[in-house]
C-alpha atoms as a PDB file:
ATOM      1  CA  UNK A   1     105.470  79.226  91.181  1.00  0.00           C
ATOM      2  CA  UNK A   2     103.324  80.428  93.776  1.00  0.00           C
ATOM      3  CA  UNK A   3     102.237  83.597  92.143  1.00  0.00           C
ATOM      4  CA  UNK A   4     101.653  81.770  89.188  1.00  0.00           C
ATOM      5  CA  UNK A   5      99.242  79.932  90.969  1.00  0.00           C
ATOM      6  CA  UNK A   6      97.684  82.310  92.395  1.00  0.00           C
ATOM      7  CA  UNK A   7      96.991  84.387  89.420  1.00  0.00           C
ATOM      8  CA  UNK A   8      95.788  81.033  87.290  1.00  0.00           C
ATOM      9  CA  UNK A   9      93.121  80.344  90.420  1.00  0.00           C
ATOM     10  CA  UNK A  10      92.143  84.791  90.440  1.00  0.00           C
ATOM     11  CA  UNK A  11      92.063  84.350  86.441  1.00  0.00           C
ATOM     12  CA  UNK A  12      89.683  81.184  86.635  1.00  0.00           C
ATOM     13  CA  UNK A  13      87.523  83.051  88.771  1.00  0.00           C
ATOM     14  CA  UNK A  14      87.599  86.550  86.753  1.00  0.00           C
ATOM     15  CA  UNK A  15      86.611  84.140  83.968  1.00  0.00           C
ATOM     16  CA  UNK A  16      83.169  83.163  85.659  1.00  0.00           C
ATOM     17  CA  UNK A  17      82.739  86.828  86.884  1.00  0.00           C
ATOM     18  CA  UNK A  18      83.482  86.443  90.060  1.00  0.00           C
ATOM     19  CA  UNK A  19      86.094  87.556  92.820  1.00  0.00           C
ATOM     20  CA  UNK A  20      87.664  86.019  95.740  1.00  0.00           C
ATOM     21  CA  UNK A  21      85.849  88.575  97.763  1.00  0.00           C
ATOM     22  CA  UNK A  22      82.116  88.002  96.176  1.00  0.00           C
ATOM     23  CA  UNK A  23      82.254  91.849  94.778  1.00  0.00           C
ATOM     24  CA  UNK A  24      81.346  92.736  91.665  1.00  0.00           C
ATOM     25  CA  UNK A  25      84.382  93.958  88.919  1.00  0.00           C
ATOM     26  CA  UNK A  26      83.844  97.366  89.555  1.00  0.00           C
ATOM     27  CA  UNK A  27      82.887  97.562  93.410  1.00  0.00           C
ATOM     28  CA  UNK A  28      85.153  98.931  95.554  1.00  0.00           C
ATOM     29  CA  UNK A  29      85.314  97.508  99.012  1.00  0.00           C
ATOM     30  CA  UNK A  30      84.189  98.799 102.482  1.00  0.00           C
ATOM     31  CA  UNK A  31      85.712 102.080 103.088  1.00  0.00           C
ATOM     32  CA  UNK A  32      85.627 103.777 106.473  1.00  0.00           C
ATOM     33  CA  UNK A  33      87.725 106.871 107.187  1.00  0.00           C
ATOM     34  CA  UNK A  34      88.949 108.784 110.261  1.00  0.00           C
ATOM     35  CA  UNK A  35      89.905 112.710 109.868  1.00  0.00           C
ATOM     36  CA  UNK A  36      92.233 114.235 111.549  1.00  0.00           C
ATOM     37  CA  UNK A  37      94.233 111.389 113.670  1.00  0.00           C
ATOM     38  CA  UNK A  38      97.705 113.139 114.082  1.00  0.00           C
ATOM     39  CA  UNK A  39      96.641 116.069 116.660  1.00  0.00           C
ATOM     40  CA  UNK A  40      99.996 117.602 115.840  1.00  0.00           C
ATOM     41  CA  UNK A  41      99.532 117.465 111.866  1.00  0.00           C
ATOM     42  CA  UNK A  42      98.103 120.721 110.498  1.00  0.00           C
ATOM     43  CA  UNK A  43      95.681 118.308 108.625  1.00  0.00           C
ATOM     44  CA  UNK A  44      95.556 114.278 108.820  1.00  0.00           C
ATOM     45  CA  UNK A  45      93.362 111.312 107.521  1.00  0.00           C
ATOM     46  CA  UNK A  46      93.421 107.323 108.203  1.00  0.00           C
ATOM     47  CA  UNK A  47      91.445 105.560 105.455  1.00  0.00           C
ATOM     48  CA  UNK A  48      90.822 102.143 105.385  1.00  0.00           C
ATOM     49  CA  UNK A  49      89.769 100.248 102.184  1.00  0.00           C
ATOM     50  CA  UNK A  50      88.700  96.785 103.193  1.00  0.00           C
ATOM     51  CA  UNK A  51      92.300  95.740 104.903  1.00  0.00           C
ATOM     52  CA  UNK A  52      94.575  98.304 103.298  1.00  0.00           C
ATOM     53  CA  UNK A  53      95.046 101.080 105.710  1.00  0.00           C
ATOM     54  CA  UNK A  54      96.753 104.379 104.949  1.00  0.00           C
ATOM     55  CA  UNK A  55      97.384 107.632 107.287  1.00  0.00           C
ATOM     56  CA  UNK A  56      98.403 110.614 105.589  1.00  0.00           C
ATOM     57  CA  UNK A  57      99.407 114.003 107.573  1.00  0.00           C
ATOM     58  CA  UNK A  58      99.636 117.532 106.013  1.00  0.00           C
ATOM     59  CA  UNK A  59     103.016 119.499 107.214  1.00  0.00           C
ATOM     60  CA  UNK A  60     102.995 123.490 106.469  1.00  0.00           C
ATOM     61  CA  UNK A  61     105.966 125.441 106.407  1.00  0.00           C
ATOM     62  CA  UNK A  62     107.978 128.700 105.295  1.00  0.00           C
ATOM     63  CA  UNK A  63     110.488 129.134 102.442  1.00  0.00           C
ATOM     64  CA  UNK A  64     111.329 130.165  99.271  1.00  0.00           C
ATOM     65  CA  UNK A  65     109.503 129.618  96.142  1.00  0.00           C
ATOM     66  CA  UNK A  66     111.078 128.265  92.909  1.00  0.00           C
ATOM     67  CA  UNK A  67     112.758 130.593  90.860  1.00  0.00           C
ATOM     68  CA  UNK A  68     109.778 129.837  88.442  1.00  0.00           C
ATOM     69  CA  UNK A  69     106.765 130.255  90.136  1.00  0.00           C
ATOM     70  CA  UNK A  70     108.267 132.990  92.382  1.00  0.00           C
ATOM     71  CA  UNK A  71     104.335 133.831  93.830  1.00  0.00           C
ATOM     72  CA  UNK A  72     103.233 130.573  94.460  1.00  0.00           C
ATOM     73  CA  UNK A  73     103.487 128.223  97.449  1.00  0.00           C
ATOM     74  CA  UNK A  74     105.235 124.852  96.932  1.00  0.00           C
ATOM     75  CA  UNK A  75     103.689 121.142  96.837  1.00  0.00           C
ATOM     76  CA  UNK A  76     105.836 118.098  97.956  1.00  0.00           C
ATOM     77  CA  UNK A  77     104.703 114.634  98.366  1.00  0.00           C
ATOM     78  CA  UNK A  78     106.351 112.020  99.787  1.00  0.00           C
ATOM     79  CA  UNK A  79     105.872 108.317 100.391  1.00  0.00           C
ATOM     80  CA  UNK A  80     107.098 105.519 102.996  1.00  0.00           C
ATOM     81  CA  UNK A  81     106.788 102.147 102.450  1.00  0.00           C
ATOM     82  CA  UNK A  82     107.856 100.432 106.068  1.00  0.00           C
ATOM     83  CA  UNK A  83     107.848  96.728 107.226  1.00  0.00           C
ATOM     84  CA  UNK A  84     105.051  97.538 109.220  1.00  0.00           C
ATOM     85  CA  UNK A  85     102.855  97.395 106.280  1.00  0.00           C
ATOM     86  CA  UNK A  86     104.249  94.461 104.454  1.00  0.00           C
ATOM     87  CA  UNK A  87     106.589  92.169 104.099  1.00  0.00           C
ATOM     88  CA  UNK A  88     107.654  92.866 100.480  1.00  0.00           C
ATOM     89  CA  UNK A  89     108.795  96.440 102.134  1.00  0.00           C
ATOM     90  CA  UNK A  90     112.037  97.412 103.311  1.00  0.00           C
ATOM     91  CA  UNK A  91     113.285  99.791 105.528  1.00  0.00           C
ATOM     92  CA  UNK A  92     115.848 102.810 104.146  1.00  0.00           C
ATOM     93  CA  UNK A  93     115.850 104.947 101.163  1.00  0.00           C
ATOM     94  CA  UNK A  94     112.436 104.941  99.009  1.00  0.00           C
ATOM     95  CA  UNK A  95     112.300 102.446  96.158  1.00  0.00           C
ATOM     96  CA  UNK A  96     110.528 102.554  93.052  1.00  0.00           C
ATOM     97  CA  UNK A  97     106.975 101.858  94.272  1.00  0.00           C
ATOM     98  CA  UNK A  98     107.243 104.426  97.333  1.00  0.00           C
ATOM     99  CA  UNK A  99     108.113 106.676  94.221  1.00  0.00           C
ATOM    100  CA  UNK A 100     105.094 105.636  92.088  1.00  0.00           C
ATOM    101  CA  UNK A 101     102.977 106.034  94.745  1.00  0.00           C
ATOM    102  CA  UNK A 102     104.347 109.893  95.953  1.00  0.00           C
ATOM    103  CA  UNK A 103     103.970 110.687  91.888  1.00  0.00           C
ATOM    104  CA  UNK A 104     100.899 109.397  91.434  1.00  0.00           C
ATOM    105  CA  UNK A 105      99.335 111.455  94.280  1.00  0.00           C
ATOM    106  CA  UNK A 106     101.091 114.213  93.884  1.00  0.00           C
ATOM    107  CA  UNK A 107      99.684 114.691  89.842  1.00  0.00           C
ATOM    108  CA  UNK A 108      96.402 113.979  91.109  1.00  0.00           C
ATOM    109  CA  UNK A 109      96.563 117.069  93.290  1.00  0.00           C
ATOM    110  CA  UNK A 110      98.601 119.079  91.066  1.00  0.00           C
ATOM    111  CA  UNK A 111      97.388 118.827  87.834  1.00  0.00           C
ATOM    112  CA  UNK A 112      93.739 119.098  89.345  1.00  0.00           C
ATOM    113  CA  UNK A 113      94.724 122.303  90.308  1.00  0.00           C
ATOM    114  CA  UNK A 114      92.591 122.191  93.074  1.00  0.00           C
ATOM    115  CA  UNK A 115      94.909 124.173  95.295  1.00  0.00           C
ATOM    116  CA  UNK A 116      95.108 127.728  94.956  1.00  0.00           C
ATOM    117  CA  UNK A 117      98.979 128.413  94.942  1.00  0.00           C
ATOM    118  CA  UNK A 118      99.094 131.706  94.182  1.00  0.00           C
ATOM    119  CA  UNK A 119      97.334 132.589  97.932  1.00  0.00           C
ATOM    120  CA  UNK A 120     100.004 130.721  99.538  1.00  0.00           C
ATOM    121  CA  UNK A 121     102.603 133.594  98.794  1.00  0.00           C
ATOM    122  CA  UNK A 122     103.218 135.488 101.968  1.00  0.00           C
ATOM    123  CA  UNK A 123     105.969 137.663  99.827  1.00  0.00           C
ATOM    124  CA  UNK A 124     106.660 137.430  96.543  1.00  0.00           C
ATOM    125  CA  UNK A 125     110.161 135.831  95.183  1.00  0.00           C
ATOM    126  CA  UNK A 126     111.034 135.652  99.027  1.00  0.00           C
ATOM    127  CA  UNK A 127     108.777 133.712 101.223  1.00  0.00           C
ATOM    128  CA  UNK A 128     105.714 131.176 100.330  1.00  0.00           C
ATOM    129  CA  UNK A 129     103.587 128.377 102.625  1.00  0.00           C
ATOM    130  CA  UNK A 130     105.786 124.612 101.182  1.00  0.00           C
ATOM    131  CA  UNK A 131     102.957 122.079 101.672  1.00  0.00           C
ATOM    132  CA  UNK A 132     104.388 118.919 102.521  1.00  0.00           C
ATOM    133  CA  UNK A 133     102.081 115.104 102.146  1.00  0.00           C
ATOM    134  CA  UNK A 134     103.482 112.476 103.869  1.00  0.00           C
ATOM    135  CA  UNK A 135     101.958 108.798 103.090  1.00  0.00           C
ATOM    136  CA  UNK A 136     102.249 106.087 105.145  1.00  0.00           C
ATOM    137  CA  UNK A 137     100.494 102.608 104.465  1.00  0.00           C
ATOM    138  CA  UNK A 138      99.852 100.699 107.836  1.00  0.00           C
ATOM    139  CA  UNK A 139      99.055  97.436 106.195  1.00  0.00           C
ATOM    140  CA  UNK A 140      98.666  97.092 102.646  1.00  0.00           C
ATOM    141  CA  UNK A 141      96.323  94.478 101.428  1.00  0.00           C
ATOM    142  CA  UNK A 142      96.165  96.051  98.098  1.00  0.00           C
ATOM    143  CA  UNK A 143      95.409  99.157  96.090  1.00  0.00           C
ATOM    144  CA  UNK A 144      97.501 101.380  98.217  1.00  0.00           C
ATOM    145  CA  UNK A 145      96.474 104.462  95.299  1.00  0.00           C
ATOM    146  CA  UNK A 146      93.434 104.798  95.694  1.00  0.00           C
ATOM    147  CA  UNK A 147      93.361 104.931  99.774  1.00  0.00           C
ATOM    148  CA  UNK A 148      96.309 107.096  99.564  1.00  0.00           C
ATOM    149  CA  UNK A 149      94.660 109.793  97.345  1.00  0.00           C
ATOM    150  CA  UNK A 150      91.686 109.201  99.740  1.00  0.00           C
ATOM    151  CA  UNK A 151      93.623 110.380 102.764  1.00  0.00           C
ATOM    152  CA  UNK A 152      94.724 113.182 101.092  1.00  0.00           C
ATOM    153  CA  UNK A 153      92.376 114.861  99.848  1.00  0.00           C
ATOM    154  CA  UNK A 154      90.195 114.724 102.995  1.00  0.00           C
ATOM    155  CA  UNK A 155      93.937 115.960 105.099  1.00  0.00           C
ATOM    156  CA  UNK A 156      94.162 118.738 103.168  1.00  0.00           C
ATOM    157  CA  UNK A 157      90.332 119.927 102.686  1.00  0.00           C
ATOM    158  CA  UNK A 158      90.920 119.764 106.758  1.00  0.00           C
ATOM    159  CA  UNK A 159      94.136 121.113 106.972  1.00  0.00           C
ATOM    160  CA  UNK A 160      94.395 124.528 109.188  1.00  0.00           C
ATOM    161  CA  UNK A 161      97.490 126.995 108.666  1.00  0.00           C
ATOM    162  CA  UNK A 162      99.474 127.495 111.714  1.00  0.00           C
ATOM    163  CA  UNK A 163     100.058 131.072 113.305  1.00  0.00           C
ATOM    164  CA  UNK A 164     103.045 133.293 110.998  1.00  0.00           C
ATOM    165  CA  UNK A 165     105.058 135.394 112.578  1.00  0.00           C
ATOM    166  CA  UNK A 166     105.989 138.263 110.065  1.00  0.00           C
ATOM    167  CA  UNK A 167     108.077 140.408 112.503  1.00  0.00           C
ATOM    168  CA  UNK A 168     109.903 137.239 113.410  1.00  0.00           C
ATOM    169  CA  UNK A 169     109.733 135.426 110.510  1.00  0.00           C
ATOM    170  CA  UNK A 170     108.300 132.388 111.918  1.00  0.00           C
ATOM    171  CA  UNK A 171     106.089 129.687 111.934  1.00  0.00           C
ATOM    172  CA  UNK A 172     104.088 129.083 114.867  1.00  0.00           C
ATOM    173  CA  UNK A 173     103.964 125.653 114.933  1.00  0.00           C
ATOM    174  CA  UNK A 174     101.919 124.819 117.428  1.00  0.00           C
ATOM    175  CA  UNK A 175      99.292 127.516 117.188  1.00  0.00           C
ATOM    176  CA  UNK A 176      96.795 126.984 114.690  1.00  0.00           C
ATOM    177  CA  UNK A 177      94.352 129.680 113.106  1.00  0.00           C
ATOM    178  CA  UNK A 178      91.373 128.858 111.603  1.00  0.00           C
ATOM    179  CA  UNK A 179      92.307 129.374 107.909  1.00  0.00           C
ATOM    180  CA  UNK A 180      92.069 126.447 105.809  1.00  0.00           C
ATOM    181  CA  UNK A 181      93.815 125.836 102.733  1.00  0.00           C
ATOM    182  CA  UNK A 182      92.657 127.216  99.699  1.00  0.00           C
ATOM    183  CA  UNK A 183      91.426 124.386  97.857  1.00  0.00           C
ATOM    184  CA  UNK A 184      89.221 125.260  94.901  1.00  0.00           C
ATOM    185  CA  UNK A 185      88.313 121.543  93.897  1.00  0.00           C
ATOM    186  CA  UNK A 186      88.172 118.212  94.341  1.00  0.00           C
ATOM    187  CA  UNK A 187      90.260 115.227  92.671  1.00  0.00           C
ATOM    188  CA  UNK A 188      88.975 111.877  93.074  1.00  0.00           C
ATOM    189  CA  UNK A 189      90.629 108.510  91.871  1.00  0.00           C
ATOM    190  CA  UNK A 190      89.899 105.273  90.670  1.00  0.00           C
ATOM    191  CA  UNK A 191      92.123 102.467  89.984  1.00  0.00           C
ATOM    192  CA  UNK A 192      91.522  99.444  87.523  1.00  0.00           C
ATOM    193  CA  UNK A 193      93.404  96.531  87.182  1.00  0.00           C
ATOM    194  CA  UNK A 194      93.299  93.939  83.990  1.00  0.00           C
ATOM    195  CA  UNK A 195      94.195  90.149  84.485  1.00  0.00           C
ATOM    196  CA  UNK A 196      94.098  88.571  81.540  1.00  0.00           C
ATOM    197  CA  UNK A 197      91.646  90.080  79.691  1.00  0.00           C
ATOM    198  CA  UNK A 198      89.328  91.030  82.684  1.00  0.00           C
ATOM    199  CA  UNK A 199      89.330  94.438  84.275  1.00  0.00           C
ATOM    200  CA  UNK A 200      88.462  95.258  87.964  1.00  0.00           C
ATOM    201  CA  UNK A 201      88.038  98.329  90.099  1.00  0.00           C
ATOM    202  CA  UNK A 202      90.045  98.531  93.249  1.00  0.00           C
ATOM    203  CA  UNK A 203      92.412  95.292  93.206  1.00  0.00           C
ATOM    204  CA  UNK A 204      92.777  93.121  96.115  1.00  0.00           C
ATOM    205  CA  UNK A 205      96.756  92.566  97.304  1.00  0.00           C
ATOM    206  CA  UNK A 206      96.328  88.547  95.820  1.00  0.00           C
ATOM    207  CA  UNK A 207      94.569  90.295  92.440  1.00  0.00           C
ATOM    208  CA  UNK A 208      97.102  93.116  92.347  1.00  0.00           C
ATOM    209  CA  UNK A 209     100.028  90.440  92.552  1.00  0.00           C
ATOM    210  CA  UNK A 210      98.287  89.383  89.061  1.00  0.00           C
ATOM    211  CA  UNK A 211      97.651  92.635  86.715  1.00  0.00           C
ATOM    212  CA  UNK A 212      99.030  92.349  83.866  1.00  0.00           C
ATOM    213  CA  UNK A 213      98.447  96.564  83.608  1.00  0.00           C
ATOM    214  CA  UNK A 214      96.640  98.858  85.463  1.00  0.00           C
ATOM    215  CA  UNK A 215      95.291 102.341  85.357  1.00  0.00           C
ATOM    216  CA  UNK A 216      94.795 105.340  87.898  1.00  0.00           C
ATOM    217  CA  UNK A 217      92.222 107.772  86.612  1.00  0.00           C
ATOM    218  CA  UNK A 218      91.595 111.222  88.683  1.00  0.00           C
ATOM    219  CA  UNK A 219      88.432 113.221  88.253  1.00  0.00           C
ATOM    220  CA  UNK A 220      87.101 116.347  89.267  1.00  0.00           C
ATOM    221  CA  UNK A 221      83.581 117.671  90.339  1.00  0.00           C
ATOM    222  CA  UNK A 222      83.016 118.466  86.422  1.00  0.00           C
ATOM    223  CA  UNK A 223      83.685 114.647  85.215  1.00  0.00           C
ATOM    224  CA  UNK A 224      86.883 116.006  83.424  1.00  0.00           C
ATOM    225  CA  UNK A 225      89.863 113.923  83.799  1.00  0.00           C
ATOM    226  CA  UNK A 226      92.792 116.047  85.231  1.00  0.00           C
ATOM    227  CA  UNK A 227      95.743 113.013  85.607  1.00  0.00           C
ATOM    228  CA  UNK A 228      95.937 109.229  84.311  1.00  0.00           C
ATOM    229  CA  UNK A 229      98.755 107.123  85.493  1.00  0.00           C
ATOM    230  CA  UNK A 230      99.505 103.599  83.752  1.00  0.00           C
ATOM    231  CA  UNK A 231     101.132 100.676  85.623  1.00  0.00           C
ATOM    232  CA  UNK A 232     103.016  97.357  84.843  1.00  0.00           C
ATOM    233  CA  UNK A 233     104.184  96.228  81.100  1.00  0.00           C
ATOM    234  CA  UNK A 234     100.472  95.142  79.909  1.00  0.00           C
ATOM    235  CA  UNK A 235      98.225  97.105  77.497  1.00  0.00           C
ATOM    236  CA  UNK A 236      94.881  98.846  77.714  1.00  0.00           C
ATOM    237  CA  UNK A 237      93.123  99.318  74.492  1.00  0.00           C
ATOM    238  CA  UNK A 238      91.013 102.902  73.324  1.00  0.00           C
ATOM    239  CA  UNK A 239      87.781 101.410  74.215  1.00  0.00           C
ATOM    240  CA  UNK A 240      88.827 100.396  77.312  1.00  0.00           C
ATOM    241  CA  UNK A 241      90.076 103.243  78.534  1.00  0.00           C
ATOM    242  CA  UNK A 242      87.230 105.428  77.259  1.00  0.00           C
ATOM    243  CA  UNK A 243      85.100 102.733  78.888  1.00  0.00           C
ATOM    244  CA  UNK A 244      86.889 103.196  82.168  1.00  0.00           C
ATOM    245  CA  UNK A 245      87.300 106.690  82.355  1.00  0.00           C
ATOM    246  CA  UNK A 246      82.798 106.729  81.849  1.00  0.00           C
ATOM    247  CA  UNK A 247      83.089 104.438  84.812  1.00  0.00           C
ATOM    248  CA  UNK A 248      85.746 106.247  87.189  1.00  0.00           C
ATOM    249  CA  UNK A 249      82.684 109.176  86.588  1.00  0.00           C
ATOM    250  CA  UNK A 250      80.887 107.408  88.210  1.00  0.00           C
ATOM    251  CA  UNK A 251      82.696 106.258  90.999  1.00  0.00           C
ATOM    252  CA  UNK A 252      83.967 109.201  92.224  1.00  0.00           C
ATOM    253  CA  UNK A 253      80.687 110.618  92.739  1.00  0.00           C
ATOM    254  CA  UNK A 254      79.905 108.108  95.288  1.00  0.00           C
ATOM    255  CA  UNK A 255      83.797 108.601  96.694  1.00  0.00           C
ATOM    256  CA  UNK A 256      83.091 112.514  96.784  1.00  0.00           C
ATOM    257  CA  UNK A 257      80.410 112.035  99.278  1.00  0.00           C
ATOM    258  CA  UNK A 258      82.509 111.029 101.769  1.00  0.00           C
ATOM    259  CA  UNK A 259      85.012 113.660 101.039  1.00  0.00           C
ATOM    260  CA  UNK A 260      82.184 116.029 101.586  1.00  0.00           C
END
């Protein structure tokens, strides 16, 4: 009953054209961002957008590449949803939206290709750098996506590889060189959310709590679109999404300047 409420008083107000926080539909709110917070990551960033507050650290490693791509290193995102951040979150294995979240950060990055793979072989079928993103919301008050793929982009564009043994076979953990990851480009993304009929950039935790669908679209420097991710059991239609996708151009240009 209470949800129902509060999406009837968010959809009264969408109605007028205005939100509970005075922004406009597609404004994002305050974002402020801290690089490189873990001093034992090998890359880290804390992003906060308005109250929702992410830190994601970059983990390199050494091991063997899959059987597939036997000369290229080896993404794997992962996502933890704690009590720390919210209520609604539980402690133990990762449920479906600590899954949606890894995914949807993880094609971002992937299918952006902004990450040179192929110079993260050290030997070929045998040994490879495994690039590990761990996300971890500190309070979510909504749009935990878009802060998320924030955090990581900026972690890994300031990522340094640690020391490699050869002889030994071993990762230096603790030393660091001053090579940085090969990234060749950069994915930015914007997330939309439609309640009842309206559509909004960036979704508050009380407007989130009333999407009826929403959308997470990633683009690069070249205003190409390199992943889309669709949420909840509403519907977009073709004009909307083309309509959206002009707009998340947009946005990320302003987002991409404080990548940069």
């Amino acid at each position: 009953m209470r949800t129902r409420t509060v999406k009837s008083h968010i959809s009264a107000l969408l109605s007028k054209n205005k939100r509970e926080d005075n922004r406009k539909f597609d404004e994002f709110r305050n974002i402020s961002i801290d690089v490189n917070p873990i001093p034992r990551a090998h890359g880290s960033c804390k992003v906060k957008l308005g109250e929702t507050e992410v830190i994601v650290g970059v983990k390199l490693d050494v091991g063997e590449p899959f059987p597939d791509t036997p000369n290229e290193g080896v993404l794997i995102v992962n996502a933890e949803l704690g009590p720390l951040a919210s209520p609604e979150f539980e402690s133990g294995p990762p449920r479906e939206n600590a899954i949606e979240l890894a995914r949807v950060i993880d094609r971002g990055i992937r299918e952006s290709k902004c990450i040179d793979f192929e110079k993260l072989c050290i030997k070929e079928k045998e040994k490879v750098w495994m690039l590990f993103i761990d996300v971890y919301p500190i309070n979510d008050s909504g749009n935990l996506l878009d802060a998320s793929a924030l955090a990581a982009i900026i972690a890994l564009k300031n990522a340094l590889l640690p020391k490699y043994d050869k002889k030994e076979e071993k990762v230096l953990y603790k030393e660091f060189t001053k090579k940085k990851l090969p990234l060749t480009k950069t994915p930015i993304q914007c997330t939309y959310a439609k309640i009842n009929g309206s559509i909004i950039l960036d979704p508050s935790k009380r407007e989130e709590d009333s999407l009826d669908s929403r959308l997470s679209i990633s683009i690069l420097e070249s205003g190409n679109i390199c992943a889309m991710q669709k949420g909840e059991v509403g519907t977009f239609t073709d004009k909307e999404i083309l309509d959206l996708v002009e707009k998340a151009i947009k946005k990320s240009k302003d987002l991409r300047k404080l990548v940069k």
